[in-house]
C-alpha atoms as a PDB file:
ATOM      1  CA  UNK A   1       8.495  -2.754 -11.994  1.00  0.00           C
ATOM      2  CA  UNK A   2       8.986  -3.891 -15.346  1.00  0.00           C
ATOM      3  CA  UNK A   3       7.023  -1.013 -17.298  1.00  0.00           C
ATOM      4  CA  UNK A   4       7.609   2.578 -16.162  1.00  0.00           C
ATOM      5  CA  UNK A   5       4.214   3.920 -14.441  1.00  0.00           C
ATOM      6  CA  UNK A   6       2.422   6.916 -16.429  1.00  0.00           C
ATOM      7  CA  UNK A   7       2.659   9.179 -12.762  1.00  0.00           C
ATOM      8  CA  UNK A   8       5.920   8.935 -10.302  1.00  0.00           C
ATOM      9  CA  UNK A   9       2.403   8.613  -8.083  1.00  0.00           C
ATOM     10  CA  UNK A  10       4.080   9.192  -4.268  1.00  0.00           C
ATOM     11  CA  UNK A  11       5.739  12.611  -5.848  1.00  0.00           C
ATOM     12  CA  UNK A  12       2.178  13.853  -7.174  1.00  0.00           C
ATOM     13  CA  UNK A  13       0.197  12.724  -4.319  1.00  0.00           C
ATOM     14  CA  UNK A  14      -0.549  15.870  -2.693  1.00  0.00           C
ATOM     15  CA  UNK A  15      -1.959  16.535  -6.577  1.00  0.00           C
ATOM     16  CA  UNK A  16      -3.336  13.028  -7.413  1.00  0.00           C
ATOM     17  CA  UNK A  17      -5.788  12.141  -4.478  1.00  0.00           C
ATOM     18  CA  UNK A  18      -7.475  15.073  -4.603  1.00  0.00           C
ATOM     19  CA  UNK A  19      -8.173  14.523  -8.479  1.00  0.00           C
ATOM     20  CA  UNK A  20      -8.428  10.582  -7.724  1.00  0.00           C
ATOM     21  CA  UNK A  21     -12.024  10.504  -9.124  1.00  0.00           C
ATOM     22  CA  UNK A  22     -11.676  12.755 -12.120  1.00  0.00           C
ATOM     23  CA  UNK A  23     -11.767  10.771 -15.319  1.00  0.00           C
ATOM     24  CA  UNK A  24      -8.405  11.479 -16.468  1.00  0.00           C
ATOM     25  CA  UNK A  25      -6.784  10.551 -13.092  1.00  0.00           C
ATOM     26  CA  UNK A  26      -8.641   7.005 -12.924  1.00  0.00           C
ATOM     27  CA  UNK A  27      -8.502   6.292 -16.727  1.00  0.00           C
ATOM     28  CA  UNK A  28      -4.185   6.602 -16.002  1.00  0.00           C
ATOM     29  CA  UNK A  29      -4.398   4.852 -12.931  1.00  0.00           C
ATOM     30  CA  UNK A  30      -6.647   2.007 -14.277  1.00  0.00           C
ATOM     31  CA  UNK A  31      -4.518   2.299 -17.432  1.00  0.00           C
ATOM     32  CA  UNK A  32      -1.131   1.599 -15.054  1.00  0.00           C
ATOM     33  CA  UNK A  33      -3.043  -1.349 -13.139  1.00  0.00           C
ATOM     34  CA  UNK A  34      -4.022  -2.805 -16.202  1.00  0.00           C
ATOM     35  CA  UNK A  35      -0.628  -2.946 -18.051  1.00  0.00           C
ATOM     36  CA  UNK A  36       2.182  -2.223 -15.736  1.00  0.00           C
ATOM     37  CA  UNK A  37       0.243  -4.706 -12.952  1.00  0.00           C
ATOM     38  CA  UNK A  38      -2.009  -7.004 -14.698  1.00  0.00           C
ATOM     39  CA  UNK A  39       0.030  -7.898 -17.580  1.00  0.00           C
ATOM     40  CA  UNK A  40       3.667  -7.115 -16.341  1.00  0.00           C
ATOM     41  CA  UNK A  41       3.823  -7.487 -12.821  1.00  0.00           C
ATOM     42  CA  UNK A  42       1.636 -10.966 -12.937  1.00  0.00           C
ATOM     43  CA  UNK A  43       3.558 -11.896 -15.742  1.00  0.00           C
ATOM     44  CA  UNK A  44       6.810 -12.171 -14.217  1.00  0.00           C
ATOM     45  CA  UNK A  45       4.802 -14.124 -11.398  1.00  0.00           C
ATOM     46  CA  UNK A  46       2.639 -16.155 -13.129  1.00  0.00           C
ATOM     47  CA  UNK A  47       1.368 -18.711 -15.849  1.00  0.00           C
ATOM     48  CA  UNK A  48      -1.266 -16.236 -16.748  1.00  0.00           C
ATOM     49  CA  UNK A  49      -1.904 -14.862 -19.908  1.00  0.00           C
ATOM     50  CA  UNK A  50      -1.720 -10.901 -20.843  1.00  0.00           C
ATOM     51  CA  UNK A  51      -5.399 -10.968 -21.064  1.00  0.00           C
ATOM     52  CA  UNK A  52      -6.097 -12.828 -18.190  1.00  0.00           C
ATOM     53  CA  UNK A  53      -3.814 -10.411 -15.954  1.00  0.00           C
ATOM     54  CA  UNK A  54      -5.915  -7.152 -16.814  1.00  0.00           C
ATOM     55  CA  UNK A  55      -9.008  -8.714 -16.380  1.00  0.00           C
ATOM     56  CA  UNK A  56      -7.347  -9.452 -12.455  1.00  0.00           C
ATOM     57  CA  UNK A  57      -6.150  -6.098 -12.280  1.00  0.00           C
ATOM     58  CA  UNK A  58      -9.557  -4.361 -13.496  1.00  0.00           C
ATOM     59  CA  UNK A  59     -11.270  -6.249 -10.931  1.00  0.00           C
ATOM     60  CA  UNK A  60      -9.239  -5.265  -8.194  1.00  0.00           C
ATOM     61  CA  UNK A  61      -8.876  -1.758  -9.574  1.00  0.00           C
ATOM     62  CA  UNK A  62     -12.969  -1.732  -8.946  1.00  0.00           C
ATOM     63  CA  UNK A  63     -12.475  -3.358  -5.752  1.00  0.00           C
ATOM     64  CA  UNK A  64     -10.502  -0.385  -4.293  1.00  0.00           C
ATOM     65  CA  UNK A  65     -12.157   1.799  -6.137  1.00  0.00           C
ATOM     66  CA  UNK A  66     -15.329   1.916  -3.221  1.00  0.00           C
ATOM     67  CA  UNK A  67     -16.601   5.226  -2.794  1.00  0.00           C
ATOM     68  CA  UNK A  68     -16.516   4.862   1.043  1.00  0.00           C
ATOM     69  CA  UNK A  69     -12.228   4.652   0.877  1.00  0.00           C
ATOM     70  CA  UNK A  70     -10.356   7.557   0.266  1.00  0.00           C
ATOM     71  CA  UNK A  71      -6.508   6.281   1.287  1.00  0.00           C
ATOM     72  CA  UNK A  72      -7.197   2.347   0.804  1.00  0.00           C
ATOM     73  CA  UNK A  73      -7.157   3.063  -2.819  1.00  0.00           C
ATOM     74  CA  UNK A  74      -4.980   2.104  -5.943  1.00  0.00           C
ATOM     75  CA  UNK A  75      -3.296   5.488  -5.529  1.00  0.00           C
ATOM     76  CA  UNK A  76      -2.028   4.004  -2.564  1.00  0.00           C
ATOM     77  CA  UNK A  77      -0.740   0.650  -4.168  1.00  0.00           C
ATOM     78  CA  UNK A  78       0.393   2.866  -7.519  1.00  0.00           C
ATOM     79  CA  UNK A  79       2.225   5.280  -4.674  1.00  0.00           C
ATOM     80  CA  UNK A  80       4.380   2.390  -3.337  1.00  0.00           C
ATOM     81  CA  UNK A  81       5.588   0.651  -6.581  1.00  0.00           C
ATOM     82  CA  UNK A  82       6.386   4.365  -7.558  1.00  0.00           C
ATOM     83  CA  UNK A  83       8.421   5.133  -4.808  1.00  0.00           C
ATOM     84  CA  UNK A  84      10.023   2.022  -5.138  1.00  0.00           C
ATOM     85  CA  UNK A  85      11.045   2.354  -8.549  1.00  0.00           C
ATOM     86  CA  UNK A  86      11.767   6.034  -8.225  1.00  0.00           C
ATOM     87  CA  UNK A  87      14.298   5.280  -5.147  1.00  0.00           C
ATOM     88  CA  UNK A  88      15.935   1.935  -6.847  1.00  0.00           C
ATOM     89  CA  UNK A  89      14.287  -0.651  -4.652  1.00  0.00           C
ATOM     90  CA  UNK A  90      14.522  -3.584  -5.577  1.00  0.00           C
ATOM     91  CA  UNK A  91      11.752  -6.002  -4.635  1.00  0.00           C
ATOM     92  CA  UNK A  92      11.144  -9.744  -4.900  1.00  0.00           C
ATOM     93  CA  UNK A  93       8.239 -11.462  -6.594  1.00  0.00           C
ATOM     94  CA  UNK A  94       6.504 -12.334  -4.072  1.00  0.00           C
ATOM     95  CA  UNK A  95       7.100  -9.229  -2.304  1.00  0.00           C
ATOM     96  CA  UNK A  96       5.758  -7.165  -5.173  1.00  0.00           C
ATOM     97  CA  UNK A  97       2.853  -9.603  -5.520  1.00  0.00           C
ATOM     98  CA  UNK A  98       1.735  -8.959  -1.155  1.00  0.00           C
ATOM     99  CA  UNK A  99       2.067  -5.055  -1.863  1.00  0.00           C
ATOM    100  CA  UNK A 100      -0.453  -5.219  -4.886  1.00  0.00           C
ATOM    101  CA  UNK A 101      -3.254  -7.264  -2.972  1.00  0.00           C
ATOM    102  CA  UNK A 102      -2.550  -6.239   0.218  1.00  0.00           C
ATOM    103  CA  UNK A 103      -5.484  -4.158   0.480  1.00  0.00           C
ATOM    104  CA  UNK A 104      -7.286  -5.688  -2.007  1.00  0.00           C
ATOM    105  CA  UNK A 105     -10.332  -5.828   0.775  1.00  0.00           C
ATOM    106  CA  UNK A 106     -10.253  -2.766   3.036  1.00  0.00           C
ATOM    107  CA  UNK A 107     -13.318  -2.148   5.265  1.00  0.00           C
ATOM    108  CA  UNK A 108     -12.244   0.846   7.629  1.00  0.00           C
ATOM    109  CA  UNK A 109     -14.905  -0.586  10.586  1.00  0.00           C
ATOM    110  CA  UNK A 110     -13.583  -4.055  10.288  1.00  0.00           C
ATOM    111  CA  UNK A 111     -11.091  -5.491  13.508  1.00  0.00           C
ATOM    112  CA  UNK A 112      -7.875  -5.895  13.159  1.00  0.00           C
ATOM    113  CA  UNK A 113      -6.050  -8.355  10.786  1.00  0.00           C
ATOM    114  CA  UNK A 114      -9.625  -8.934   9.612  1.00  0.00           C
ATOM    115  CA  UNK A 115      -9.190  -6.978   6.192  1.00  0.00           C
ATOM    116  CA  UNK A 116      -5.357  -8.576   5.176  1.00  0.00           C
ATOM    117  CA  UNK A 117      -6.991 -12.570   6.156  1.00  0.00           C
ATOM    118  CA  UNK A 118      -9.291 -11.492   3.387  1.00  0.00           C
ATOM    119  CA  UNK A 119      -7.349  -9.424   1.042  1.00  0.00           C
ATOM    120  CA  UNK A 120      -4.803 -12.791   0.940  1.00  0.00           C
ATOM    121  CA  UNK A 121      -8.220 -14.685   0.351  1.00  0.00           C
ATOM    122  CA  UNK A 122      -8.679 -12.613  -2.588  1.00  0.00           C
ATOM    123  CA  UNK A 123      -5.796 -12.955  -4.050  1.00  0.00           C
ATOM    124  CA  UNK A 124      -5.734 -16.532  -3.775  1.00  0.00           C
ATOM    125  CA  UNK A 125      -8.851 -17.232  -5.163  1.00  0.00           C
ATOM    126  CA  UNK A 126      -7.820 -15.269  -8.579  1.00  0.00           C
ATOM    127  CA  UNK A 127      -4.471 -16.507  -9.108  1.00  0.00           C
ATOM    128  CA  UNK A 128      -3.892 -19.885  -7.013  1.00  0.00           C
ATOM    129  CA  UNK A 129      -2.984 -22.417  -9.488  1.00  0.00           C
ATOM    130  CA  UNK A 130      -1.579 -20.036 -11.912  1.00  0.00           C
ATOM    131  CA  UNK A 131       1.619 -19.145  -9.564  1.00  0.00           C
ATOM    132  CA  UNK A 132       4.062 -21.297  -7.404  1.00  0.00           C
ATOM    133  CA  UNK A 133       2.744 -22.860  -4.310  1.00  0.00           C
ATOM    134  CA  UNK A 134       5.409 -20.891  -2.440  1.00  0.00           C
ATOM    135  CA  UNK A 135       5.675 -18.219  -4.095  1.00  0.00           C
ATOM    136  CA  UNK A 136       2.050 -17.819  -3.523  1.00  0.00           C
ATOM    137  CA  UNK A 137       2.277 -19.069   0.458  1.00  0.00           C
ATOM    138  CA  UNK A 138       5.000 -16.417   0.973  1.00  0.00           C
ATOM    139  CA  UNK A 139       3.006 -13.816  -0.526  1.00  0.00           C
ATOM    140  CA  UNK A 140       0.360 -13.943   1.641  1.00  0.00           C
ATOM    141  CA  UNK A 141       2.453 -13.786   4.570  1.00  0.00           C
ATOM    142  CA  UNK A 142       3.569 -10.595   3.559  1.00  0.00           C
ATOM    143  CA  UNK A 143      -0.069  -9.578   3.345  1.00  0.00           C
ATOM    144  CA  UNK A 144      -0.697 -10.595   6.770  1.00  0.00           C
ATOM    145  CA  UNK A 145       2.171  -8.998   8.037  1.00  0.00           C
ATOM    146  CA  UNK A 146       0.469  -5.299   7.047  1.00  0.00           C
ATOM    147  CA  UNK A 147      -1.001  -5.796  10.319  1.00  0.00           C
ATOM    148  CA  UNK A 148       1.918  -5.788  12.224  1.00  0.00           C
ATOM    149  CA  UNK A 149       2.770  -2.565  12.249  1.00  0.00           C
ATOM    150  CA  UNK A 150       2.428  -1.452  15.734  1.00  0.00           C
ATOM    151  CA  UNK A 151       3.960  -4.796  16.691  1.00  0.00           C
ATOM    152  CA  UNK A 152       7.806  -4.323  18.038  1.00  0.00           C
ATOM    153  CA  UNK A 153       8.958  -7.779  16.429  1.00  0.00           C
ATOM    154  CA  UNK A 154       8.075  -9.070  13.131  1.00  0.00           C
ATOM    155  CA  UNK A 155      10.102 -11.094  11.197  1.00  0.00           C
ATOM    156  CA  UNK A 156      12.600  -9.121   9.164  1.00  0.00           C
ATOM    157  CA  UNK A 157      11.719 -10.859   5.805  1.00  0.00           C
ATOM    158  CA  UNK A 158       8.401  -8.673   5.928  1.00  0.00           C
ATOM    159  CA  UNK A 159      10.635  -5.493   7.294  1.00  0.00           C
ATOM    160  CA  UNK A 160      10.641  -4.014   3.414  1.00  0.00           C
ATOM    161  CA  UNK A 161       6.770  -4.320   2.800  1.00  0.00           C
ATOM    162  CA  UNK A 162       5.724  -2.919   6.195  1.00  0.00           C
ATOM    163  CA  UNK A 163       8.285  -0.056   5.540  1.00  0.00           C
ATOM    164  CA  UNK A 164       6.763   1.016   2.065  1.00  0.00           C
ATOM    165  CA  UNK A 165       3.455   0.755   3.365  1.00  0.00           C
ATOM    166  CA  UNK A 166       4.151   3.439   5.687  1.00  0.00           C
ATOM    167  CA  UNK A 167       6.439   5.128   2.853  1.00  0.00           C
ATOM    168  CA  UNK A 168       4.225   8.292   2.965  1.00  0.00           C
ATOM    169  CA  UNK A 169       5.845   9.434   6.435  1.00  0.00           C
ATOM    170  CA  UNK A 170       8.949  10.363   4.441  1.00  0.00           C
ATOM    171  CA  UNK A 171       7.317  11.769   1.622  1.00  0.00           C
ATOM    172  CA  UNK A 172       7.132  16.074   1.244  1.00  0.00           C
ATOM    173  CA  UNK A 173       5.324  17.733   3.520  1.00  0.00           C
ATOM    174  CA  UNK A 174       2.438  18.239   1.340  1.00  0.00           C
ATOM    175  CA  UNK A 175       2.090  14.247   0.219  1.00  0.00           C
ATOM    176  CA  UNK A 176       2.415  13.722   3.845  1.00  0.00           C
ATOM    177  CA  UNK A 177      -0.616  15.203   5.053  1.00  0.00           C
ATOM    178  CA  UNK A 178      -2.624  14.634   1.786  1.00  0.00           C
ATOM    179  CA  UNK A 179      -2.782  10.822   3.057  1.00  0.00           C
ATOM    180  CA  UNK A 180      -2.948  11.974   7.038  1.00  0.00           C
ATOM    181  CA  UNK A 181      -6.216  13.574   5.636  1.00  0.00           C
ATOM    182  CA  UNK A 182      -7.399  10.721   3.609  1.00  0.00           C
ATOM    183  CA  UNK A 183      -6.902   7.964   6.579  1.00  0.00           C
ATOM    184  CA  UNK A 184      -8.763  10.565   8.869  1.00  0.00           C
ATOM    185  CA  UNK A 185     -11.749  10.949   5.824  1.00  0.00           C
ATOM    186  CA  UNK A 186     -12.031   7.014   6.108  1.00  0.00           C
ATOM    187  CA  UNK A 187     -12.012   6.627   9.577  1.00  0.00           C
ATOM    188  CA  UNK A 188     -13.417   9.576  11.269  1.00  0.00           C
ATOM    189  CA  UNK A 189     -16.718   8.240   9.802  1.00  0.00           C
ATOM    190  CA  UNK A 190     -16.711   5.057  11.445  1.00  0.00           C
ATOM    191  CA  UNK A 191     -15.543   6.179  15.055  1.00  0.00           C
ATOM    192  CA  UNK A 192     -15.895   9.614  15.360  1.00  0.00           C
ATOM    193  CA  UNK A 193     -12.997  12.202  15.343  1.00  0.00           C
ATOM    194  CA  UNK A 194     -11.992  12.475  19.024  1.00  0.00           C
ATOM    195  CA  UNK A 195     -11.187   7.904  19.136  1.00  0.00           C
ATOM    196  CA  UNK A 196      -9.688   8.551  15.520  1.00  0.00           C
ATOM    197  CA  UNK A 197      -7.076  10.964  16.810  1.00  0.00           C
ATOM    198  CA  UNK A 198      -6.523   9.057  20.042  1.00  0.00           C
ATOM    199  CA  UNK A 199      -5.613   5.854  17.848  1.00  0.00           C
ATOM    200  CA  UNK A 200      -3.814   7.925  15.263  1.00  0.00           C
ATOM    201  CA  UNK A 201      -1.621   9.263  18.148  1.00  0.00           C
ATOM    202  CA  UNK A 202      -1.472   5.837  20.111  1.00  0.00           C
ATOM    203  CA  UNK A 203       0.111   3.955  16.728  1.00  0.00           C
ATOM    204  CA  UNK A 204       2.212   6.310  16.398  1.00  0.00           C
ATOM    205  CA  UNK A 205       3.497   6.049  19.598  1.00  0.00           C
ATOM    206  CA  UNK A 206       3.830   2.107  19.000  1.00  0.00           C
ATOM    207  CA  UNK A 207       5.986   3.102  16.140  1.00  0.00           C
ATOM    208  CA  UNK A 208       8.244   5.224  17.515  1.00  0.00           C
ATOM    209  CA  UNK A 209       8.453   2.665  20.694  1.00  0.00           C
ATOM    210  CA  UNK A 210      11.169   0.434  18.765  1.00  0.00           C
ATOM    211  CA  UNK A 211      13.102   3.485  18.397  1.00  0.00           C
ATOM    212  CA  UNK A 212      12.574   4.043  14.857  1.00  0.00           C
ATOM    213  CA  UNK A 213       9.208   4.323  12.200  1.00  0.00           C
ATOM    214  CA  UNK A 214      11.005   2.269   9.758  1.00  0.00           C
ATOM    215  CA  UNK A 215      11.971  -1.209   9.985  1.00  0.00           C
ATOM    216  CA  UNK A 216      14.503  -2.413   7.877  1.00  0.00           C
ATOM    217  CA  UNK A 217      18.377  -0.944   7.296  1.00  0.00           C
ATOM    218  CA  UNK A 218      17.796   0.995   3.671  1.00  0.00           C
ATOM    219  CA  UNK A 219      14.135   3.044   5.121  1.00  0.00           C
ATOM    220  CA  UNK A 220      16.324   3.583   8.552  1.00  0.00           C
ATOM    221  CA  UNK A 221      19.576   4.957   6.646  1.00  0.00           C
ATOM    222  CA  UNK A 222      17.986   6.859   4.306  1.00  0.00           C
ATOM    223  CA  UNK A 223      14.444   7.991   5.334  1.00  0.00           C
ATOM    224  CA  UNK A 224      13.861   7.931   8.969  1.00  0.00           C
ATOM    225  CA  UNK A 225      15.240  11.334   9.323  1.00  0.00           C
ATOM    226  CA  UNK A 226      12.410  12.887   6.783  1.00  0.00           C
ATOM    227  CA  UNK A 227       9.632  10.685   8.337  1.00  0.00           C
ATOM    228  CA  UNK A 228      10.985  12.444  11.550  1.00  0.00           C
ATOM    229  CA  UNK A 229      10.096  15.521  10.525  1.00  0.00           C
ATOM    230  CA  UNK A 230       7.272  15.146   9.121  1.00  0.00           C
ATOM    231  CA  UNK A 231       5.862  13.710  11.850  1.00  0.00           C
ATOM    232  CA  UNK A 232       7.283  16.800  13.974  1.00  0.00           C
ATOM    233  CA  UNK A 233       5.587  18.803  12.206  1.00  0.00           C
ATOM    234  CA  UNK A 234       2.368  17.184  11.401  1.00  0.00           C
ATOM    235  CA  UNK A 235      -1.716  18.102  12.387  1.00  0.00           C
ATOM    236  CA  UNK A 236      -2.618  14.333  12.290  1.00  0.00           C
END
């Protein structure tokens, strides 16, 4: 990330999306999509002019701002370039370009792969002709990977952007469960708590099946072991 963000976000998360709606919280985290997204990050990406990136970046601030999503949110896309930045990951373009929209469109009742097909739709129709044809094309593959998580084999080009999406299992304790409790407040709604819990612990499951929650070498070597335990200890 070319700009610093105004919050290390993952670090304060326990903190931050409980305060998400307050108007100092979403003034600094429209402030950070604006700037350190819109103009930087699609800068470095793109033909696009400062202007043109925050107007982008407001409208998919809005986008994820729906009242109905409590983890689908920009803390969650703020969280991940944080972490990433905080822990000297380096990411690609096009890499950081999938983790920005890849939940542009989150609808928690909609089937699977249905919300990342659209989410790449999205960000195609705001910024297709302003960025590289394959720069572009590669991004949204990463986007459609975020549904692979449960899947054993996925191509290890996508292994970094599946592995920060989950980046909240190696988080502190408190962060940890903070999001647990936000998934469950989108999703409990939609299919009742007893099927939420029995697909919480069933992906779970799938994740642990390849022998590890993390994909690629740097999340396995340095934190599987705290994902671990969190997910020892964990009530979700």
């Amino acid at each position: 990330m070319p700009r610093p963000l105004s919050h290390s976000y993952w670090s304060q998360y326990a903190d931050l999306s409980h305060r998400q709606r307050t108007p100092a919280v979403v003034e600094a985290m429209r402030g950070d999509f604006r700037v350190a997204l819109g103009e930087e990050l699609l800068g470095s990406v793109s033909n696009l002019g400062a202007s043109t990136g925050r107007a982008i970046a407001c409208s998919l601030f809005e986008r994820m701002s729906d009242a109905l999503l409590y983890y689908h949110t920009p803390l969650h896309i703020l969280s991940i370039f944080s972490f990433a930045a905080d822990h000297g990951i380096s990411l690609e373009r096009w890499e950081r370009l999938a983790i920005w929209f890849h939940d542009a469109i989150y609808i928690p009742s909609a089937p699977a792969g249905q919300n990342e097909a659209h989410s790449a739709i999205f960000m195609r129709s705001l910024i297709e002709g302003a960025v590289e044809p394959g720069l572009l094309h590669r991004a949204q593959s990463g986007i459609a990977a975020t549904a692979l998580h449960e899947q054993e084999r996925v191509d290890p080009e996508f292994a970094l952007i599946l592995d920060l999406d989950l980046c909240n299992f190696c988080w502190d304790f408190a962060g940890y469960e903070a999001a647990g409790q936000n998934v469950a407040r989108e999703m409990i709604p939609v299919c009742g708590e007893d099927a939420y819990r029995q697909g919480r612990r069933q992906f779970l499951a799938d994740l642990r099946a390849k022998g590890s929650l993390y994909r690629s070498d740097l999340f396995r070597g340095r934190f599987e072991p705290a994902a671990q335990r969190n997910q020892g200890a964990s009530t979700f």
